[in-house]
C-alpha atoms as a PDB file:
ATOM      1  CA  UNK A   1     -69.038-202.201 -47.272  1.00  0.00           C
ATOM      2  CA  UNK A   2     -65.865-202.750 -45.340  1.00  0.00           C
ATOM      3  CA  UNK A   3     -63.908-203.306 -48.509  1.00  0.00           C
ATOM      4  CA  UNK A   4     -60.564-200.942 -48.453  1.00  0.00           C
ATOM      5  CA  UNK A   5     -61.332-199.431 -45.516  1.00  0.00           C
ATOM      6  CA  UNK A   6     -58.997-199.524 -42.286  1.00  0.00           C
ATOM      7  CA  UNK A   7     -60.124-200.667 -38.449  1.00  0.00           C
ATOM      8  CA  UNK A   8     -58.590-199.070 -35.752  1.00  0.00           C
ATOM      9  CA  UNK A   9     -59.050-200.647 -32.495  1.00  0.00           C
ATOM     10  CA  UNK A  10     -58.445-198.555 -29.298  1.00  0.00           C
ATOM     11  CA  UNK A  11     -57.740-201.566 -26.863  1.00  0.00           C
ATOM     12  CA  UNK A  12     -56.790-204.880 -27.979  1.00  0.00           C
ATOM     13  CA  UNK A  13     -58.869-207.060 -25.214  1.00  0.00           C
ATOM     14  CA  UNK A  14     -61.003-209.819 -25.199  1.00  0.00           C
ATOM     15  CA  UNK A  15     -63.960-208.031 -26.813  1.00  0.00           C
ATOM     16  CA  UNK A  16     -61.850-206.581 -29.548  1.00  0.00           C
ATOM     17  CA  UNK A  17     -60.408-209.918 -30.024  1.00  0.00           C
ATOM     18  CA  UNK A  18     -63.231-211.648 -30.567  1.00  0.00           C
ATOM     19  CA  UNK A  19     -64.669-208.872 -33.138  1.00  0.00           C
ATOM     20  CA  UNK A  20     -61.137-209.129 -34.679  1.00  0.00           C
ATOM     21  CA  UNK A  21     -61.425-213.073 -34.982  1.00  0.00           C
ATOM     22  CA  UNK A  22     -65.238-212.846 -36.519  1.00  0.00           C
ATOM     23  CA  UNK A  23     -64.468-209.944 -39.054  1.00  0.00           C
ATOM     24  CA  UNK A  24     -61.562-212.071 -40.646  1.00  0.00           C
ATOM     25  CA  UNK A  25     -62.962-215.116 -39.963  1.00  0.00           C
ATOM     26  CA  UNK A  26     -65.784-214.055 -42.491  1.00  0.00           C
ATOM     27  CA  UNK A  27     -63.830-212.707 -44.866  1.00  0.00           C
ATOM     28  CA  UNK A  28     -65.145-208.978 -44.031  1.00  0.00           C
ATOM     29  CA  UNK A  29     -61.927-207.000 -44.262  1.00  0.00           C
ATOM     30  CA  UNK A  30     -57.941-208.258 -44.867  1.00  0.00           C
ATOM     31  CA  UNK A  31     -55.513-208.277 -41.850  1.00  0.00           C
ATOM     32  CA  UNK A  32     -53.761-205.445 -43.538  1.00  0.00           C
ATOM     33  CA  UNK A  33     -56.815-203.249 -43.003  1.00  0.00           C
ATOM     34  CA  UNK A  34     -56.522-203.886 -39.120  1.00  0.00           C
ATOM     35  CA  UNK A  35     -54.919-201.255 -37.019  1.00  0.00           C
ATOM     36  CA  UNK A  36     -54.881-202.058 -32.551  1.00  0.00           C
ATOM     37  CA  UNK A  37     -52.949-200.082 -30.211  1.00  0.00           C
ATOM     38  CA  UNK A  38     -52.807-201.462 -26.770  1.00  0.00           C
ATOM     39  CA  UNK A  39     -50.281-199.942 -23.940  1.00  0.00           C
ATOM     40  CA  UNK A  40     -49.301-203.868 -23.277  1.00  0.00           C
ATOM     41  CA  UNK A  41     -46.834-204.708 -26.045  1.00  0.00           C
ATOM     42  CA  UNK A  42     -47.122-207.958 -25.178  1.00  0.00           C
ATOM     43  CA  UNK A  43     -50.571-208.270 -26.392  1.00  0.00           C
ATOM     44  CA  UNK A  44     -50.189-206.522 -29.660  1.00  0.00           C
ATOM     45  CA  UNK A  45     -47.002-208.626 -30.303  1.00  0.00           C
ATOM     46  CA  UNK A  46     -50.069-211.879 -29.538  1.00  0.00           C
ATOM     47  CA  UNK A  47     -52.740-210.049 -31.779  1.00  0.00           C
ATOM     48  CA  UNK A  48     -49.766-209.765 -34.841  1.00  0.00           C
ATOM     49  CA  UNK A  49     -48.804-213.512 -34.586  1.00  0.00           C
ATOM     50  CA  UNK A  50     -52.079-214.905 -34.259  1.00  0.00           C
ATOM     51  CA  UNK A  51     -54.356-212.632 -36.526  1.00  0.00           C
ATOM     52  CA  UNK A  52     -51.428-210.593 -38.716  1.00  0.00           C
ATOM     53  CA  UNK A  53     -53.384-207.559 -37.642  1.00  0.00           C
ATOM     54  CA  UNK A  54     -51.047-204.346 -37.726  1.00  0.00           C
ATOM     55  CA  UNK A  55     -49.649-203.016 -34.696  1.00  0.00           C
ATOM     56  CA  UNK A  56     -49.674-198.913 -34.320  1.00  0.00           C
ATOM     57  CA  UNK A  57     -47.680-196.932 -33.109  1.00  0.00           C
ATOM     58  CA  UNK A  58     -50.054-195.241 -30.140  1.00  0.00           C
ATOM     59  CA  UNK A  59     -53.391-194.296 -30.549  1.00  0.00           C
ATOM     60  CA  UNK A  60     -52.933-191.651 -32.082  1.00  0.00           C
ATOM     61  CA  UNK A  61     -51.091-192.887 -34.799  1.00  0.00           C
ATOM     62  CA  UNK A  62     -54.358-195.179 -34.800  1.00  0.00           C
ATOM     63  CA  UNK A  63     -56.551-192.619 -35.645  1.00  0.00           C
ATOM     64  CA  UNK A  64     -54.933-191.112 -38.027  1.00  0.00           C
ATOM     65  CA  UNK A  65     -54.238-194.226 -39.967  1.00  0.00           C
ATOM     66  CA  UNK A  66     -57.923-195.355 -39.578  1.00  0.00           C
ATOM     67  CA  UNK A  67     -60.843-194.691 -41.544  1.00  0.00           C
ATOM     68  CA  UNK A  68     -63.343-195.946 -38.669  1.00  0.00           C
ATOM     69  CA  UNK A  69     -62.176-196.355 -35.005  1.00  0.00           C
ATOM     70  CA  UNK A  70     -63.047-198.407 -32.401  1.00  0.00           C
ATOM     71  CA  UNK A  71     -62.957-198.020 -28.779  1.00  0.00           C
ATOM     72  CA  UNK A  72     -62.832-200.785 -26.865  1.00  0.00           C
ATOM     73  CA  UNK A  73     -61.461-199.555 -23.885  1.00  0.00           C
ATOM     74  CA  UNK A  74     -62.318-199.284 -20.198  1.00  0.00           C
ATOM     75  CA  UNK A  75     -64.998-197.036 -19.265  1.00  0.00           C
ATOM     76  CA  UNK A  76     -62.889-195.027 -16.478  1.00  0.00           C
ATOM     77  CA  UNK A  77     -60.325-194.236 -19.189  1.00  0.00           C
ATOM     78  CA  UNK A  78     -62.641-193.285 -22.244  1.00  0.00           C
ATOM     79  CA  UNK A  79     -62.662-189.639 -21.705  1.00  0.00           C
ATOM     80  CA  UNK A  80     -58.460-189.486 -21.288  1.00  0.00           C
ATOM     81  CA  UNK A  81     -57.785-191.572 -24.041  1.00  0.00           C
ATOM     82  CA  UNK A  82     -60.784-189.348 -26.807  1.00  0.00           C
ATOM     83  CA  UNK A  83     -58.866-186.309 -25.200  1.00  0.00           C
ATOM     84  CA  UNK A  84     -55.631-187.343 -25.967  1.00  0.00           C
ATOM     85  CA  UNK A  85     -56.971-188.093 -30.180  1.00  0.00           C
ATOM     86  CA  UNK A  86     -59.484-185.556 -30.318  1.00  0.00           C
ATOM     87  CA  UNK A  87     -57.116-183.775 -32.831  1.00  0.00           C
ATOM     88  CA  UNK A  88     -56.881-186.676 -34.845  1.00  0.00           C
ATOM     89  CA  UNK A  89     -60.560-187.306 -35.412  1.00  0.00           C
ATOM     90  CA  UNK A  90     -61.594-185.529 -38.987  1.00  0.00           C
ATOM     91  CA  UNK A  91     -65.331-184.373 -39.150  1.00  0.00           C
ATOM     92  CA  UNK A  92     -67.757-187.091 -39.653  1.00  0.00           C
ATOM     93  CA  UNK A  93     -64.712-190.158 -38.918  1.00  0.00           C
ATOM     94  CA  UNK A  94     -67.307-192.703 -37.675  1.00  0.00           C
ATOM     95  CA  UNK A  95     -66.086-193.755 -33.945  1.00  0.00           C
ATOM     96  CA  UNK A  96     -67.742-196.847 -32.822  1.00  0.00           C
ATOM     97  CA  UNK A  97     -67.975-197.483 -28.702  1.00  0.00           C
ATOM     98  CA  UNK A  98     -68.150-200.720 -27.002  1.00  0.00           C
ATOM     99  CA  UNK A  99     -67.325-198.889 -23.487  1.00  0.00           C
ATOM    100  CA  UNK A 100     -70.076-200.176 -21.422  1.00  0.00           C
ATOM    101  CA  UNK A 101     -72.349-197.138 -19.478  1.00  0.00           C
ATOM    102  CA  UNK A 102     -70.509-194.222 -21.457  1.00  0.00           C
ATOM    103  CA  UNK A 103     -72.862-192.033 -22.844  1.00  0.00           C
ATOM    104  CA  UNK A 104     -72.785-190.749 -26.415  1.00  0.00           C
ATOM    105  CA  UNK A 105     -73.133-187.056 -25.033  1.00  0.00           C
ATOM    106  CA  UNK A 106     -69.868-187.640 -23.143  1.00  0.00           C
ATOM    107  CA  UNK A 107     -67.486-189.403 -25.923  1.00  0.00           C
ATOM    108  CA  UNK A 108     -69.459-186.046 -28.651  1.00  0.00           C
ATOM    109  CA  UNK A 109     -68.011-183.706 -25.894  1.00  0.00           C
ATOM    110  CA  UNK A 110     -64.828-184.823 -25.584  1.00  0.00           C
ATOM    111  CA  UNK A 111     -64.404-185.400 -29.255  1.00  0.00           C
ATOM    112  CA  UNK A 112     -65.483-182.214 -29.938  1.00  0.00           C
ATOM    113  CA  UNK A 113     -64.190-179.978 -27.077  1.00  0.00           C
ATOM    114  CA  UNK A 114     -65.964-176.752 -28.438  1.00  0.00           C
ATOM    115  CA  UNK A 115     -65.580-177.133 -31.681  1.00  0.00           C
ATOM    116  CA  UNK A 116     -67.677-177.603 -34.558  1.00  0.00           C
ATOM    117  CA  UNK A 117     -66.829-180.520 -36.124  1.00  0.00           C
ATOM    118  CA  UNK A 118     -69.518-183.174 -36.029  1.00  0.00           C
ATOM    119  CA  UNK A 119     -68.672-186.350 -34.770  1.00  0.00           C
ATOM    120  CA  UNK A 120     -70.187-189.673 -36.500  1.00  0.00           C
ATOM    121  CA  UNK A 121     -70.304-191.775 -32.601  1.00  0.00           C
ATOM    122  CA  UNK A 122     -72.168-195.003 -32.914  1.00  0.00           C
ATOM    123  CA  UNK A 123     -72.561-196.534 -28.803  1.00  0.00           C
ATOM    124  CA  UNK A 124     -72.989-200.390 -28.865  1.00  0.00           C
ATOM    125  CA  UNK A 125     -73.402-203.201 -26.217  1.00  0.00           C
ATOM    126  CA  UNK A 126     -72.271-206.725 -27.179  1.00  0.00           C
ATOM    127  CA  UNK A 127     -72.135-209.286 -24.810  1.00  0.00           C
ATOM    128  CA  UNK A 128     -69.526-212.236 -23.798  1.00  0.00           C
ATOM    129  CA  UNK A 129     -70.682-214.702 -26.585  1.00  0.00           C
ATOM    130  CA  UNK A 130     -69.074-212.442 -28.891  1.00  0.00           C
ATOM    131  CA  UNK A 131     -66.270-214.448 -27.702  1.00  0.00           C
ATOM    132  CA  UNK A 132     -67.429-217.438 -29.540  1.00  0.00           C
ATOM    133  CA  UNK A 133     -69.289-215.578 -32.576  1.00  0.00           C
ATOM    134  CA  UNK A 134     -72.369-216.245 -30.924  1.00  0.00           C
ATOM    135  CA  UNK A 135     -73.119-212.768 -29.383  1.00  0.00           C
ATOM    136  CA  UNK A 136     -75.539-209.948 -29.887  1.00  0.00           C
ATOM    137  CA  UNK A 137     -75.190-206.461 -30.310  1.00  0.00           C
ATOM    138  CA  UNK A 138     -77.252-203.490 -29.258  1.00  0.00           C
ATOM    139  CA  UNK A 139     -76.559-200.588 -31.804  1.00  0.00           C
ATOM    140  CA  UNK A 140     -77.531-197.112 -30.685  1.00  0.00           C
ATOM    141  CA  UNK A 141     -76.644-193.755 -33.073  1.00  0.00           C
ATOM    142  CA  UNK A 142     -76.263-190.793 -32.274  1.00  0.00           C
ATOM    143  CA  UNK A 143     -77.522-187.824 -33.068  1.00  0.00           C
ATOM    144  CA  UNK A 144     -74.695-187.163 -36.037  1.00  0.00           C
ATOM    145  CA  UNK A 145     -74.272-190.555 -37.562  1.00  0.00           C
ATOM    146  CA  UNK A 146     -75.194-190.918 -41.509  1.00  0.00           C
ATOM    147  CA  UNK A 147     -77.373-194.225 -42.318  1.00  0.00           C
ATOM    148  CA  UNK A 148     -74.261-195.819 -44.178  1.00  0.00           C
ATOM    149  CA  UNK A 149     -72.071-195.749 -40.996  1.00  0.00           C
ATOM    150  CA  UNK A 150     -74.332-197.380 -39.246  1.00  0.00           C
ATOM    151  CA  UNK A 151     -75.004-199.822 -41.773  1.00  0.00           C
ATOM    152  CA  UNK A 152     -70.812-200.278 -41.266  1.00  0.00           C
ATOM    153  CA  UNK A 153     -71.818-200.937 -37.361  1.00  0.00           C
ATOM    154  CA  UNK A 154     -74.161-203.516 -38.146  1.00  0.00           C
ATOM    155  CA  UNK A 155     -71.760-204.910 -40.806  1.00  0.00           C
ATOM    156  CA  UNK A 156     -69.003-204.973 -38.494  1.00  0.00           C
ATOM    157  CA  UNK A 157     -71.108-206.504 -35.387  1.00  0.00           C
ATOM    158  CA  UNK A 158     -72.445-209.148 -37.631  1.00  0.00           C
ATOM    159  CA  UNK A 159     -68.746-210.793 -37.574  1.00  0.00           C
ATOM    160  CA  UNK A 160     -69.581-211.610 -33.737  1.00  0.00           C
ATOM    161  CA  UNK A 161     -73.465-212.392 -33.715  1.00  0.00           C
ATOM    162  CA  UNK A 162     -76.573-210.779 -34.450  1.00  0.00           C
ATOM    163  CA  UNK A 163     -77.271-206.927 -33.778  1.00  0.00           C
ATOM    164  CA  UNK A 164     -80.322-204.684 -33.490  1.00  0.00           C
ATOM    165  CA  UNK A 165     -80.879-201.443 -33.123  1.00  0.00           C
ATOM    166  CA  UNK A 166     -82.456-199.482 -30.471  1.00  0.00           C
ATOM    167  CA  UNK A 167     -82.601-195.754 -29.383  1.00  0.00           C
ATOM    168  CA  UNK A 168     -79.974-194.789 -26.387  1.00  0.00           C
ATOM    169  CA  UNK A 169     -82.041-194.524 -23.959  1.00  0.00           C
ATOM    170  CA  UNK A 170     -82.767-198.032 -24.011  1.00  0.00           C
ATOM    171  CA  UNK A 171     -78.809-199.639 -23.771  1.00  0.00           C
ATOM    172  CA  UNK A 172     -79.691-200.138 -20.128  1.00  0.00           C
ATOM    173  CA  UNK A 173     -82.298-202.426 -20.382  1.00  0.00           C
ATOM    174  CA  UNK A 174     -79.715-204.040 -22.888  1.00  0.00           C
ATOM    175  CA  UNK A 175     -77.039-204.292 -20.588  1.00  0.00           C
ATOM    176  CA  UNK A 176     -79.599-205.525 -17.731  1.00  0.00           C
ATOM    177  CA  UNK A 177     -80.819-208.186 -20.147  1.00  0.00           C
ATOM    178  CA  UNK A 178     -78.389-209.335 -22.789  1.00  0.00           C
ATOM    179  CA  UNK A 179     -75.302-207.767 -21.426  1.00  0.00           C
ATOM    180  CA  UNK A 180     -75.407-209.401 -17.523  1.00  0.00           C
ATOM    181  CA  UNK A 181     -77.541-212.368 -18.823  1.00  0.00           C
ATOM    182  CA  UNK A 182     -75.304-214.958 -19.991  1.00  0.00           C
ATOM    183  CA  UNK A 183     -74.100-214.563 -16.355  1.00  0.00           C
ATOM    184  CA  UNK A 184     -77.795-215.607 -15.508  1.00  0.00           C
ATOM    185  CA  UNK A 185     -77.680-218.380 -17.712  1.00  0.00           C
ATOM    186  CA  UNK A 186     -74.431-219.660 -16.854  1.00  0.00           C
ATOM    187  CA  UNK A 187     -75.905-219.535 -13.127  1.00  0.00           C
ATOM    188  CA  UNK A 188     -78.671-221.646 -14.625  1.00  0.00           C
ATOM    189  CA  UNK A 189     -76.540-224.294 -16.394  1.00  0.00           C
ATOM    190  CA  UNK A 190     -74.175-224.891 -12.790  1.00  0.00           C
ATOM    191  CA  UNK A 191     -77.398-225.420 -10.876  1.00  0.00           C
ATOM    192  CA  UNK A 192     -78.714-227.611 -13.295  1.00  0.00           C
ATOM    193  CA  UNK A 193     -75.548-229.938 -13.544  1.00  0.00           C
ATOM    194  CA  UNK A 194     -75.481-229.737  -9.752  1.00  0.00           C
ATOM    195  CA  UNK A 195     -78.592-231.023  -9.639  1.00  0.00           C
ATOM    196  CA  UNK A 196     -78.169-233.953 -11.950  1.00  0.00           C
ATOM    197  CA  UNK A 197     -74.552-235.048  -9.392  1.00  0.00           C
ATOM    198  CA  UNK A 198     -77.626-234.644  -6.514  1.00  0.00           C
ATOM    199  CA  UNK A 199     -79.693-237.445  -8.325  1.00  0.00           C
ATOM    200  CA  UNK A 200     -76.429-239.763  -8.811  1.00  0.00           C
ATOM    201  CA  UNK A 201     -75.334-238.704 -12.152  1.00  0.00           C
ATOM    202  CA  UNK A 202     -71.626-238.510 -13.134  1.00  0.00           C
ATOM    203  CA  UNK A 203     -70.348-235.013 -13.583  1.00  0.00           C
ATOM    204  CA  UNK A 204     -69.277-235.202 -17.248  1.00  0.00           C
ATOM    205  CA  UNK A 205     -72.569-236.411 -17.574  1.00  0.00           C
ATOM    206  CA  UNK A 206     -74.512-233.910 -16.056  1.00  0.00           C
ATOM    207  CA  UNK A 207     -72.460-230.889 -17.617  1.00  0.00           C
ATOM    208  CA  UNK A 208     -73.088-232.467 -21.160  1.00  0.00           C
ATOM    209  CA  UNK A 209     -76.808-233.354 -20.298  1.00  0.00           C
ATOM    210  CA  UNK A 210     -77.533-229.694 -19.204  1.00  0.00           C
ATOM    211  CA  UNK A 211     -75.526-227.802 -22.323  1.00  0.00           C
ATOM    212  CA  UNK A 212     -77.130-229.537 -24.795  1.00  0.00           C
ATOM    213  CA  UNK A 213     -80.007-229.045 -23.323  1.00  0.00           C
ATOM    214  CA  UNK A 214     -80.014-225.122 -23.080  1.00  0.00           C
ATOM    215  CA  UNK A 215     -78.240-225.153 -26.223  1.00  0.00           C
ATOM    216  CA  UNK A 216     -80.893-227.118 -27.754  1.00  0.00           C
ATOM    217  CA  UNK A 217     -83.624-225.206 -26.279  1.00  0.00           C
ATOM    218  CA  UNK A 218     -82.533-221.753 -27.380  1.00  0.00           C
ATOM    219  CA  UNK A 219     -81.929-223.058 -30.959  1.00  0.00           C
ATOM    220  CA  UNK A 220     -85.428-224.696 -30.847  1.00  0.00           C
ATOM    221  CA  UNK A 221     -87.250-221.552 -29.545  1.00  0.00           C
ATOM    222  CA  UNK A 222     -85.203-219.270 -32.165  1.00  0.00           C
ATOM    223  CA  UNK A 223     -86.025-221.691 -35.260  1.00  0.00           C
ATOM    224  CA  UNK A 224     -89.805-222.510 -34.485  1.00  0.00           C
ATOM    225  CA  UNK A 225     -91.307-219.146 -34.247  1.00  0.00           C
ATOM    226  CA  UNK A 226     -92.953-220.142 -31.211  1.00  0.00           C
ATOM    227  CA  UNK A 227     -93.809-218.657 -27.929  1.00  0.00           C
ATOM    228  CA  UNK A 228     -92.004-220.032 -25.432  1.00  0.00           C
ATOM    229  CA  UNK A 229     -94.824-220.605 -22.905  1.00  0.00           C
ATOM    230  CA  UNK A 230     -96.399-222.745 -26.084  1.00  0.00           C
ATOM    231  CA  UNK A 231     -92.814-224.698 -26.112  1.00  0.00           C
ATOM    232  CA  UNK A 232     -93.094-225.210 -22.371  1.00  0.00           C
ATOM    233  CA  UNK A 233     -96.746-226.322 -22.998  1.00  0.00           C
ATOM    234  CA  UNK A 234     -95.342-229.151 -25.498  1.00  0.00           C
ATOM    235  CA  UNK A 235     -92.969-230.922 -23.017  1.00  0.00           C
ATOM    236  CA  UNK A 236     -95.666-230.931 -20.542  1.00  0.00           C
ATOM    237  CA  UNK A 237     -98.115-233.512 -19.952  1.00  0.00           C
ATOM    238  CA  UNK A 238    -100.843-233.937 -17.631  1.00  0.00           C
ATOM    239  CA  UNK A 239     -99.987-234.999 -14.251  1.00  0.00           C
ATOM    240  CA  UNK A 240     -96.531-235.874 -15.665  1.00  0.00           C
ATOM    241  CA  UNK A 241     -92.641-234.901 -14.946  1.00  0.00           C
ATOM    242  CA  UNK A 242     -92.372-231.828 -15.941  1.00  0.00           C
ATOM    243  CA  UNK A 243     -95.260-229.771 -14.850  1.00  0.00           C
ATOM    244  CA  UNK A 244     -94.246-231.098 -11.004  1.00  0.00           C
ATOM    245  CA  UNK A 245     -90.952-229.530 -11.980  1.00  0.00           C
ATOM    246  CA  UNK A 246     -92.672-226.405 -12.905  1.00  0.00           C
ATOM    247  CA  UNK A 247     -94.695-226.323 -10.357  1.00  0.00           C
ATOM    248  CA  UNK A 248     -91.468-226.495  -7.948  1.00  0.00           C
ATOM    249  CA  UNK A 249     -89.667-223.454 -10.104  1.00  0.00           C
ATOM    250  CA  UNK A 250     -92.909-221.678  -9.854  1.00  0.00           C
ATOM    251  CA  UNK A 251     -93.263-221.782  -5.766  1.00  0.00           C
ATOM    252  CA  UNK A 252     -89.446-220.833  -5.756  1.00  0.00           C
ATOM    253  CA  UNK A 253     -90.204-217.332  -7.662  1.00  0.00           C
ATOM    254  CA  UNK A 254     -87.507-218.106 -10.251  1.00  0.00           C
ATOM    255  CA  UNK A 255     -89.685-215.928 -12.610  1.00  0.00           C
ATOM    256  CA  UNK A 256     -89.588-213.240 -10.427  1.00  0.00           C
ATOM    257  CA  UNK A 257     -86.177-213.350  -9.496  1.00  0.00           C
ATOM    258  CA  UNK A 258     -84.978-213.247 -13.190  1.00  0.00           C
ATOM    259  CA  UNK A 259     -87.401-210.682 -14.014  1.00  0.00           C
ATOM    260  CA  UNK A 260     -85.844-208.619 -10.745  1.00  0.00           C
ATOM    261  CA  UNK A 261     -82.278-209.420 -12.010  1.00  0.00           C
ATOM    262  CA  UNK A 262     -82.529-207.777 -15.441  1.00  0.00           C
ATOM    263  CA  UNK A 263     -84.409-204.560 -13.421  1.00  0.00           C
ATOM    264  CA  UNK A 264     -81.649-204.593 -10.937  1.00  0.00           C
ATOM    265  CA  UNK A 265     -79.023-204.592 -12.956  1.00  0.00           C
ATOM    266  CA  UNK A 266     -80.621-202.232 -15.814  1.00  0.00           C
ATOM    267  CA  UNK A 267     -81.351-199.576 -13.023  1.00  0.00           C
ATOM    268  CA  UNK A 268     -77.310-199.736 -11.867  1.00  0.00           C
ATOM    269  CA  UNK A 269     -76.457-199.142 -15.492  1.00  0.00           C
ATOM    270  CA  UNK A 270     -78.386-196.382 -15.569  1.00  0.00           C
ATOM    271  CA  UNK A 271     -77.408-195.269 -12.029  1.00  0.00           C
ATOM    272  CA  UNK A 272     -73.662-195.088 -13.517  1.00  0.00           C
ATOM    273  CA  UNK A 273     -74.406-193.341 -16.571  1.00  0.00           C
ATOM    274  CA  UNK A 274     -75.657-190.550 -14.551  1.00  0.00           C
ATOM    275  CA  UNK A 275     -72.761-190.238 -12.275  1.00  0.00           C
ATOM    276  CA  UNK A 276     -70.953-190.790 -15.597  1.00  0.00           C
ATOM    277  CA  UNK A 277     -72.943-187.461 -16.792  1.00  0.00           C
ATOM    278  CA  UNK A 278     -72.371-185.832 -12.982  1.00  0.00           C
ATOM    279  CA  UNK A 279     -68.665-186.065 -13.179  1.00  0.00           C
ATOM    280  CA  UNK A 280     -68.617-184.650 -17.051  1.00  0.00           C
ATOM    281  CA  UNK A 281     -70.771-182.186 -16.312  1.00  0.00           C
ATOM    282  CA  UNK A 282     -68.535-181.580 -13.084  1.00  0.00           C
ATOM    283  CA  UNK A 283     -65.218-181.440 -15.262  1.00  0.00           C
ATOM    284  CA  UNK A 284     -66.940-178.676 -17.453  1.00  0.00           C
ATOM    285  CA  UNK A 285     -67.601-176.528 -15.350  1.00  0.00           C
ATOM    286  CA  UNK A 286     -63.767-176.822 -12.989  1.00  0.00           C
ATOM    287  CA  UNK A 287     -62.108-175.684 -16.280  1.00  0.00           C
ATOM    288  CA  UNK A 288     -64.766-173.140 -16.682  1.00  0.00           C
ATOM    289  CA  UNK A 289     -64.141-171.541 -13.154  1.00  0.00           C
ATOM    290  CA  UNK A 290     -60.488-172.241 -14.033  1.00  0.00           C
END
């Protein structure tokens, strides 16, 4: 699906790394075929050496030279930067967004800019395990986008993780969930190790006792098709270890308080979308008056 076609990566960070890393590392497109621009030269003289991936010349040389972009850059910038192409994007180039809280509305606008070209914008979420292939991607359309581009999303996503798709209006309960949660988890995994150096056990011990363990848990929920209140109902026995454990996690409201996290955090991703909106909607009409 990817075969002869070129990748053009607006941004060469850590999340474009890592998608760079997993669509090579499975053989999904050639090194040739990869196009980053960056403003640090530094970083697309690393991405060269380390991947062979082709350096261009500004973005947009990028776009030009690329049959599907990628924008992988900062949310405060992602209107100056699709400005600054806009001229370079031909009707119907698919542009792909990892720019967390930017709505598709807002990168269609600024694409388009009054005119009537239709633009092919595909607005994902991945999350921080995409850094070790081990992520998972939200996939949301829009309103313009043909069924084989974003069979090319999923494609290209798949080099990182898993993907799914959902409809827009739902990437903030993504972001609350899968895009803050490894934070959660990782809060999990220090508490846990802290408590095993509380009840006298080495350090290296405790950090390796606690990863395998989550590790092990996830894979065993993900492979056995189980609920995971019948899982939790396997490792405990009557009057035993772990229900007194339970018990204790229970009393401390650590359902709750995960449960609030993901609604906290989905409802200030949705909270900066809007202002995201406000300010677009605010820029409009200043060049109107003007």
């Amino acid at each position: 699906m990817l075969k002869g076609k070129k990748l053009g990566f607006i941004g060469g960070g850590n999340m474009a790394e890592a998608m760079i890393k997993g669509l090579l590392t499975a053989s999904f497109i050639e090194a040739k075929n990869v196009l980053v621009s960056d403003p640090r030269p530094e970083r697309l003289e690393y991405l060269h050496q380390e991947y062979r991936v082709r350096a261009a010349a500004d973005n947009r040389d990028l776009v030009e030279k690329s049959d599907i972009v990628i924008l992988a850059v900062k949310p405060q910038i992602v209107k100056e930067v699709l400005c600054d192409v806009r001229d370079r994007v031909a009707e119907g180039k698919p542009v792909i967004s990892i720019a967390a809280g930017v709505p598709i509305k807002i990168i269609e606008d600024a694409l388009n800019h009054g005119a009537l070209k239709a633009c092919s914008v595909v607005r994902t979420m991945p999350n921080t395990p995409a850094l070790v292939q081990q992520g998972i991607t939200a996939i949301a359309a829009g309103s313009r986008v043909s069924k084989t581009d974003v069979k090319i999303a999923h494609r290209i996503f798949e080099a990182i993780g898993k993907t799914v798709d959902v409809d827009e209006v739902h990437l903030d309960a993504v972001t609350g969930l899968s895009g803050s949660g490894p934070a959660y988890i990782f809060l999990i995994i220090e508490a846990l190790s802290d408590a095993g150096v509380k009840m006298g056990l080495p350090r290296n011990v405790a950090n390796a006792l606690t990863l395998q363990t989550v590790l092990g848990a996830a894979k065993l929920a993900e492979l056995s098709g189980k609920h995971p209140g019948e899982l939790k109902d396997m490792v405990t026995s009557p009057a035993g270890t772990t229900i007194s454990g339970l018990h204790t996690l229970e009393a401390g409201g650590l359902r709750t308080t995960l449960m609030d996290a993901v609604e906290a955090s989905t409802l200030r991703s949705r909270r900066l979308g809007e202002l995201a909106l406000e300010n677009d909607n605010a820029d409009c009409a200043e060049k109107k008056s003007g």
